[in-house]
N, C-alpha and C. Protein backbone atom coordinates (compact mmCIF):
# COMPACT_ATOMS: atom_id res chain seq x y z
N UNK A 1 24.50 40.80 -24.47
CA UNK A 1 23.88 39.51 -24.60
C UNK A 1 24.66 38.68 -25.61
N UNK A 2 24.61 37.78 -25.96
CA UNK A 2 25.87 36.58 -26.57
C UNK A 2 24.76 36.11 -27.24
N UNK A 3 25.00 36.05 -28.55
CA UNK A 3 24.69 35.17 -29.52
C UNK A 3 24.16 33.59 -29.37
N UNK A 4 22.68 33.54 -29.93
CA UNK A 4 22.11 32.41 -29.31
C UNK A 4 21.83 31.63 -30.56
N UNK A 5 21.94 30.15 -30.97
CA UNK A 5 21.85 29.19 -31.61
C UNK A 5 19.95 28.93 -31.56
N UNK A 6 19.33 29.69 -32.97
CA UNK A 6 18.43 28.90 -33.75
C UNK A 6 18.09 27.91 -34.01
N UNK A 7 17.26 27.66 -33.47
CA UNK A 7 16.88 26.06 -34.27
C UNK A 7 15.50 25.97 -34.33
N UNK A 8 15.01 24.84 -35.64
CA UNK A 8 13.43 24.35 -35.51
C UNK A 8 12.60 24.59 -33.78
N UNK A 9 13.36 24.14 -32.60
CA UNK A 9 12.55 23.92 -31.47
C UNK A 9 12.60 24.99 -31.07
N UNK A 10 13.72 26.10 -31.20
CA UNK A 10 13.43 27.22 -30.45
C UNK A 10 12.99 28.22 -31.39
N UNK A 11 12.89 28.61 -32.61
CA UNK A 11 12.65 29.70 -33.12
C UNK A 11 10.91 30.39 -33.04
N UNK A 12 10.27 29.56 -32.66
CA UNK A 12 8.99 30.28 -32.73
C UNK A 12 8.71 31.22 -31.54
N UNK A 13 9.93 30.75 -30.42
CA UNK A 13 9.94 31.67 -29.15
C UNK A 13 10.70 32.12 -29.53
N UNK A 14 12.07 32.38 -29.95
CA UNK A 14 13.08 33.35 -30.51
C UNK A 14 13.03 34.55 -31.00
N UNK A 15 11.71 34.49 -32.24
CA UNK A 15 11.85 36.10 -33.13
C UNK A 15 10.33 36.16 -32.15
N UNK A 16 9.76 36.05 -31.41
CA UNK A 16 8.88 36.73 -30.69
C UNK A 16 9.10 37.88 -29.66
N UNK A 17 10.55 37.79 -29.14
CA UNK A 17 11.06 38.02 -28.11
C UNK A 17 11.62 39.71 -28.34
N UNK A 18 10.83 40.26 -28.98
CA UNK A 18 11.28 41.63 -29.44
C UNK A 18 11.76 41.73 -30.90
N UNK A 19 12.86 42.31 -30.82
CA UNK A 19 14.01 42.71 -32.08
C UNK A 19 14.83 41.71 -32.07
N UNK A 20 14.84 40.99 -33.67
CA UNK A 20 15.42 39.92 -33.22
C UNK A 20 16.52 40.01 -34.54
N UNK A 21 17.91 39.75 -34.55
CA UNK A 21 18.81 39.48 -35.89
C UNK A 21 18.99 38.79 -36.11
N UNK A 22 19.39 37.99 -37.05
CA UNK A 22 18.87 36.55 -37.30
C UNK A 22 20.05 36.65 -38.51
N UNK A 23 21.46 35.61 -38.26
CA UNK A 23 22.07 35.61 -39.42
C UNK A 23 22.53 34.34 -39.94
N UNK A 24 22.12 33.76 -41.36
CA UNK A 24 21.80 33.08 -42.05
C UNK A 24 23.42 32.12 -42.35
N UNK A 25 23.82 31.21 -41.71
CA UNK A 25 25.15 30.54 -42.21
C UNK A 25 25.63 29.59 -42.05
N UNK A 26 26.55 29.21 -42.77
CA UNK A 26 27.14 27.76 -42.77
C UNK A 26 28.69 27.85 -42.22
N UNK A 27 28.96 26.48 -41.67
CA UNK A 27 30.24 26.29 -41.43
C UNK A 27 31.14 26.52 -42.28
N UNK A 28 31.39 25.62 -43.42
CA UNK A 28 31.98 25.96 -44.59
C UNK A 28 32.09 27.25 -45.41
N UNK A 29 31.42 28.35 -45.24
CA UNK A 29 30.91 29.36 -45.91
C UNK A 29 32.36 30.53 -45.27
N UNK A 30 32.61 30.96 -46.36
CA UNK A 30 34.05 31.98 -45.59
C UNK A 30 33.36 33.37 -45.51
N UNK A 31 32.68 33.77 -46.32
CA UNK A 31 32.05 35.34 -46.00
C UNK A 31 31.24 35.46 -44.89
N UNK A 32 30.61 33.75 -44.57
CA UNK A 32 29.98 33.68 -43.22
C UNK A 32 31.16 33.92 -41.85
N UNK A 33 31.96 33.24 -42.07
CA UNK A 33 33.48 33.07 -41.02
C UNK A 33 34.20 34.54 -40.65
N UNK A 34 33.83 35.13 -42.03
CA UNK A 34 34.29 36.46 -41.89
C UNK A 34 33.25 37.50 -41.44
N UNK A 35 31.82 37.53 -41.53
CA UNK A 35 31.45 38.18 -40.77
C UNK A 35 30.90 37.84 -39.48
N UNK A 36 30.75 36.54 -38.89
CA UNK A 36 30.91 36.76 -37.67
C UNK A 36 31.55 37.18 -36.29
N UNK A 37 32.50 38.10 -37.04
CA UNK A 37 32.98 39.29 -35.98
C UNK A 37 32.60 40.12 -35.55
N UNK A 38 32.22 40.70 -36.75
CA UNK A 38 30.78 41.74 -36.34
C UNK A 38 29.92 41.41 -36.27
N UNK A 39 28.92 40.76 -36.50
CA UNK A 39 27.74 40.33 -35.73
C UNK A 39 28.00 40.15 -34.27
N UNK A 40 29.18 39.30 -34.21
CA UNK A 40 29.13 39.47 -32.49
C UNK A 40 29.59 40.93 -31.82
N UNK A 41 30.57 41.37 -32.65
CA UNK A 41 30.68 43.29 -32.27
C UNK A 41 29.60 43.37 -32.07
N UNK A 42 28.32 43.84 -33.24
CA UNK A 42 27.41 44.15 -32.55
C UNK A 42 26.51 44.02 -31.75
N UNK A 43 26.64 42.40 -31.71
CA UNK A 43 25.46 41.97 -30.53
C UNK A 43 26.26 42.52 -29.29
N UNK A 44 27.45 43.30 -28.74
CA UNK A 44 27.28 44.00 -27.39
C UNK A 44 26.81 44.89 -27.38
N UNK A 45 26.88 45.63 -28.60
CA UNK A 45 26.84 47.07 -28.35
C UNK A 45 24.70 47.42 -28.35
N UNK A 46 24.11 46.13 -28.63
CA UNK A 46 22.71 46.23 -28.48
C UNK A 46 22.51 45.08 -27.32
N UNK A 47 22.60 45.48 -26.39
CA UNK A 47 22.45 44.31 -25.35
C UNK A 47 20.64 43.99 -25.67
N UNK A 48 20.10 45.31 -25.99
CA UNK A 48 18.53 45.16 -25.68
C UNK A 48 18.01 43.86 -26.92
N UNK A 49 18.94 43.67 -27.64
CA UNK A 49 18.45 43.15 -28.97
C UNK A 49 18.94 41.21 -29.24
N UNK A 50 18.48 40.95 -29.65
CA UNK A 50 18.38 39.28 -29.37
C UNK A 50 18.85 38.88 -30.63
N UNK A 51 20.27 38.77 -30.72
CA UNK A 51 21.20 38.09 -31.72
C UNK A 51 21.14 36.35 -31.66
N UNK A 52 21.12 36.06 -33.00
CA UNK A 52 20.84 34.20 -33.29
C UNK A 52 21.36 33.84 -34.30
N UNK A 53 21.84 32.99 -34.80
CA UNK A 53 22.43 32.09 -35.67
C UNK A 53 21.81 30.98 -35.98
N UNK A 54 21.64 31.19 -37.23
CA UNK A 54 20.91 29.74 -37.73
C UNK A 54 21.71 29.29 -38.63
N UNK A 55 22.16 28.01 -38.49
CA UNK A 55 23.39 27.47 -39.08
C UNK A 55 22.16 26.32 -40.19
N UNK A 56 22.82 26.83 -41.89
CA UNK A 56 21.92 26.42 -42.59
C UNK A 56 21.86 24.78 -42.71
N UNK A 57 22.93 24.04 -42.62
CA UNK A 57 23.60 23.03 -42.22
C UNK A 57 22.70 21.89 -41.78
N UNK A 58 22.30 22.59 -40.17
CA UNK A 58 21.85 22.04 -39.23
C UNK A 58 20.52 22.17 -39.49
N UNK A 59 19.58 23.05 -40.29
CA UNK A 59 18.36 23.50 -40.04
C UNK A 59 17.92 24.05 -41.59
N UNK A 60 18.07 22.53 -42.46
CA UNK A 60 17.59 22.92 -43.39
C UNK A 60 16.54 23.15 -43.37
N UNK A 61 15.43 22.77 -42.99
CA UNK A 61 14.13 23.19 -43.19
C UNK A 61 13.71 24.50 -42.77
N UNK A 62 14.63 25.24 -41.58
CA UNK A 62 14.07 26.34 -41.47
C UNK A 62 14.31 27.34 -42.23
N UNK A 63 15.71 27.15 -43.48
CA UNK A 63 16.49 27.46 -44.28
C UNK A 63 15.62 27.21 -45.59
N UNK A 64 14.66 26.28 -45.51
CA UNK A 64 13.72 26.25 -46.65
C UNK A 64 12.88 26.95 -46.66
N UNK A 65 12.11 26.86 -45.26
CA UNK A 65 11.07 27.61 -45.14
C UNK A 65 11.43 29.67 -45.08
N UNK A 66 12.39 29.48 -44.88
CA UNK A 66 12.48 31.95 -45.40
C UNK A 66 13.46 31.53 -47.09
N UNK A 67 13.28 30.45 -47.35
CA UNK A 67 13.59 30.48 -48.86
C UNK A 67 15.28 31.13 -48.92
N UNK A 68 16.03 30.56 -48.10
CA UNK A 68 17.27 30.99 -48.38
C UNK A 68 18.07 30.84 -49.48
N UNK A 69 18.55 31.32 -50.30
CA UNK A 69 19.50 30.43 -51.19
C UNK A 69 20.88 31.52 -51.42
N UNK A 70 21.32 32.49 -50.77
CA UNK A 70 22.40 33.15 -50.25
C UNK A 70 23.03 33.02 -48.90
N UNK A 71 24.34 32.58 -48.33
CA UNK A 71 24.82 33.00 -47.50
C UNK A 71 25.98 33.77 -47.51
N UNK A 72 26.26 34.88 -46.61
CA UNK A 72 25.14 34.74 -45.12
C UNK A 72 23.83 35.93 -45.71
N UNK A 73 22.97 35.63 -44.73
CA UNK A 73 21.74 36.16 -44.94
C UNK A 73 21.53 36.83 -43.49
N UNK A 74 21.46 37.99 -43.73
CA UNK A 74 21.08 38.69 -42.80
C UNK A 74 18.96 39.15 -42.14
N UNK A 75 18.51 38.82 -41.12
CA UNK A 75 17.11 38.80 -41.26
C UNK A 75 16.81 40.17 -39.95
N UNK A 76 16.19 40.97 -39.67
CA UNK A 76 15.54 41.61 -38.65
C UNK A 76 14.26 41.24 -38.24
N UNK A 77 13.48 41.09 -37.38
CA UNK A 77 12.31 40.91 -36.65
C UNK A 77 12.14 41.67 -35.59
N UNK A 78 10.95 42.41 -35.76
CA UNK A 78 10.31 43.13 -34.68
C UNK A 78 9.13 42.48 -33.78
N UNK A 79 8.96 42.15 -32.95
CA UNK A 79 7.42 41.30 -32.59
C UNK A 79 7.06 40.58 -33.67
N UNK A 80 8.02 39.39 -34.29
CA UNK A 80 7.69 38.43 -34.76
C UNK A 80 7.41 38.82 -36.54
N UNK A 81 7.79 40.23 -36.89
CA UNK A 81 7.19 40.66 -37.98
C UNK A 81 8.69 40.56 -38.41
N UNK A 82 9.00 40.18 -39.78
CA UNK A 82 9.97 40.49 -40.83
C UNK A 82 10.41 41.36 -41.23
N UNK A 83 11.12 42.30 -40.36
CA UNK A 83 11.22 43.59 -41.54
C UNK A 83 12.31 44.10 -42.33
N UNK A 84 13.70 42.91 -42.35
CA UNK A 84 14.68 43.47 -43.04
C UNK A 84 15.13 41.96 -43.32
N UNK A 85 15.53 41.58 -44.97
CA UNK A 85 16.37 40.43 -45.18
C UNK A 85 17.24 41.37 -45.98
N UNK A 86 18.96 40.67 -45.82
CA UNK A 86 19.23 41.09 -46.34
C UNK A 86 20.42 40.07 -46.99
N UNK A 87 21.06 39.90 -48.37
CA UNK A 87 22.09 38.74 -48.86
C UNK A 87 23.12 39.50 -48.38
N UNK A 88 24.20 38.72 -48.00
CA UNK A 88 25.52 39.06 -48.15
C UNK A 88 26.31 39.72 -47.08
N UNK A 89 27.69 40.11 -46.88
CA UNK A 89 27.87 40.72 -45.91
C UNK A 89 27.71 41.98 -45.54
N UNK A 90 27.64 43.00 -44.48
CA UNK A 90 27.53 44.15 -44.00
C UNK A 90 28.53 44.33 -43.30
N UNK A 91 28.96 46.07 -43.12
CA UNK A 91 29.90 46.44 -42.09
C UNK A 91 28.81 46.58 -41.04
N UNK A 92 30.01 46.66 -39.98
CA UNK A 92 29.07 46.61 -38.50
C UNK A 92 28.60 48.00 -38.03
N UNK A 93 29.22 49.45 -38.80
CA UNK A 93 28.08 50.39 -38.85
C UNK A 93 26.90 50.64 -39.28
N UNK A 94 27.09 49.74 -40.89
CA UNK A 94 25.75 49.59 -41.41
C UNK A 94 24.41 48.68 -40.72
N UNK A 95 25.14 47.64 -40.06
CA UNK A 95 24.53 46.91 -39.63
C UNK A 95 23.28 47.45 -37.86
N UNK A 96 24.80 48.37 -37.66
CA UNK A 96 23.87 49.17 -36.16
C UNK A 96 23.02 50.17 -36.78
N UNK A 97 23.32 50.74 -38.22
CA UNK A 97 22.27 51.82 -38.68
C UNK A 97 21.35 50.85 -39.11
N UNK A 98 21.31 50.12 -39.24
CA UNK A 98 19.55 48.99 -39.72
C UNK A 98 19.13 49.04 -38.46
N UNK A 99 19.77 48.54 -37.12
CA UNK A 99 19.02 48.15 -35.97
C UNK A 99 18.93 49.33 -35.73
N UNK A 100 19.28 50.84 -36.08
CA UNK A 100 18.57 51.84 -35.23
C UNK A 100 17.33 52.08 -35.96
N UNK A 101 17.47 51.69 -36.99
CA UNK A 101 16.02 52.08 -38.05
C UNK A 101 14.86 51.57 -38.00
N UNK A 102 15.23 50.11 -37.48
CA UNK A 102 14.45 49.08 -37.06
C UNK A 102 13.76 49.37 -35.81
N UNK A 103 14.55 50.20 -34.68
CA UNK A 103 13.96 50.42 -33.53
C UNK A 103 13.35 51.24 -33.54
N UNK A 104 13.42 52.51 -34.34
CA UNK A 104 12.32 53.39 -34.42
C UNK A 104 11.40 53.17 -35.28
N UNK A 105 11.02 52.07 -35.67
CA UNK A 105 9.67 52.02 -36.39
C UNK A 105 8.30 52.07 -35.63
N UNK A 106 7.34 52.63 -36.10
CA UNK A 106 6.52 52.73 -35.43
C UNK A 106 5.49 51.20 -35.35
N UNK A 107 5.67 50.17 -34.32
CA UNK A 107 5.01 49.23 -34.92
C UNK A 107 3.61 49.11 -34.78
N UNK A 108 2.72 49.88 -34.38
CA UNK A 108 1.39 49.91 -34.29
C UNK A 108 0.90 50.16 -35.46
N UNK A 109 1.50 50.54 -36.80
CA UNK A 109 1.35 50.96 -37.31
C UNK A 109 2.17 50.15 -38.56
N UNK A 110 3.30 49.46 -38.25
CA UNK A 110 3.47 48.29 -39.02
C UNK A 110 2.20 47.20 -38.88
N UNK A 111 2.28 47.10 -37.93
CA UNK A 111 1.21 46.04 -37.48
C UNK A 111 -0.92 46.07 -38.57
N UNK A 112 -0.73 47.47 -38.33
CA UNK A 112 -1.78 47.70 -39.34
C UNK A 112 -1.49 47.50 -41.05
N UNK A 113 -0.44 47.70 -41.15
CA UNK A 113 0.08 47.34 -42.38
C UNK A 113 -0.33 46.23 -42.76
N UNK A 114 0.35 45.03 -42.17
CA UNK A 114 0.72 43.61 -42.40
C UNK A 114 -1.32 43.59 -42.01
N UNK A 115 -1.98 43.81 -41.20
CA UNK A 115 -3.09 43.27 -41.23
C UNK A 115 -3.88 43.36 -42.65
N UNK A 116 -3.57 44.72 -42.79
CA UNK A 116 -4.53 45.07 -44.21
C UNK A 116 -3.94 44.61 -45.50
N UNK A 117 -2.64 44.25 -45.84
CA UNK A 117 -1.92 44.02 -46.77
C UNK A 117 -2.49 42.16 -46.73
N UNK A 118 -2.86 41.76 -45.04
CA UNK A 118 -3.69 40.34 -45.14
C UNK A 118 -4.84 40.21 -45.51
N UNK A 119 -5.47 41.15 -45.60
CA UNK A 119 -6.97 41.31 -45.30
C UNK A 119 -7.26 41.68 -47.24
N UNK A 120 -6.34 42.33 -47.68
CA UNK A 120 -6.49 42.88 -49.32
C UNK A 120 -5.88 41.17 -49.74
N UNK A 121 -5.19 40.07 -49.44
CA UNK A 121 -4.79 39.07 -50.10
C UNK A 121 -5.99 37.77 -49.72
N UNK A 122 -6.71 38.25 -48.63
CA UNK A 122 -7.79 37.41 -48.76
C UNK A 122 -9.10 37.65 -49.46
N UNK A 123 -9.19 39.31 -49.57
CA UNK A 123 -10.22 40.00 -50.91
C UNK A 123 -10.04 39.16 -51.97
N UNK A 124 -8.91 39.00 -52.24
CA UNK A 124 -8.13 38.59 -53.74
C UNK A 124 -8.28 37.11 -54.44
N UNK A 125 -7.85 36.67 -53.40
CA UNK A 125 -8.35 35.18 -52.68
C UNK A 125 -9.38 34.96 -53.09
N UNK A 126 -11.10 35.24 -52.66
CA UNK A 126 -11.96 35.20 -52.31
C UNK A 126 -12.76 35.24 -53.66
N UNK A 127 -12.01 36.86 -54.37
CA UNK A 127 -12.88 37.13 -55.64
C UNK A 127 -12.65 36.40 -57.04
């Protein structure tokens, strides 16, 4: 699958869409220039997995809103859940050992996580 361009209009369907990588960069940015080789290496070698680029540039606000202030920024999403940011660059083994780690998570069970970790911040909230 080929690397797909982020933006405000598409991202709320984007990281829904399974496992999603999400890497954080600018034109100008050379550690960005330099790792988009591997990112695209690896987006073949995971066809199942939904590689994107969000060019900070173009999309400051979405660049405001996950609070970026490193590039490149590396992000994972499972069913829309957050589960890996990371600053800076990666080799592209390290990078396929995150997405294998990522794929075996159990998410029924992430999913209970994030509910109760919501559910204890509205206790908190409340009291």
């Amino acid at each position: 699958m080929a690397t797909v361009e982020a933006t405000e209009h598409n991202f709320g369907t984007l990281v829904q869409q399974g496992m999603v990588v999400l890497d954080w960069w600018a034109p100008w940015c050379g550690p960005c220039r330099a790792f988009a080789p591997v990112y695209e290496a690896s987006s073949t070698r995971h066809p199942d997995v939904v590689f994107a680029k969000v060019n900070t540039e173009a999309e400051p606000g979405l660049a405001a809103a996950f609070e970026i202030q490193a590039i490149p920024t590396l992000m994972i999403l499972r069913d829309g859940i957050l589960l890996v940011r990371q600053a800076g660059m990666v080799s592209g083994a390290s990078l396929d050992q995150v997405i294998e780690k990522v794929r075996a998570l159990d998410m029924d069970e992430i999913r209970r996580d994030v509910e109760n970790s919501a559910l204890a911040d509205q206790a908190q909230g409340g009291a």
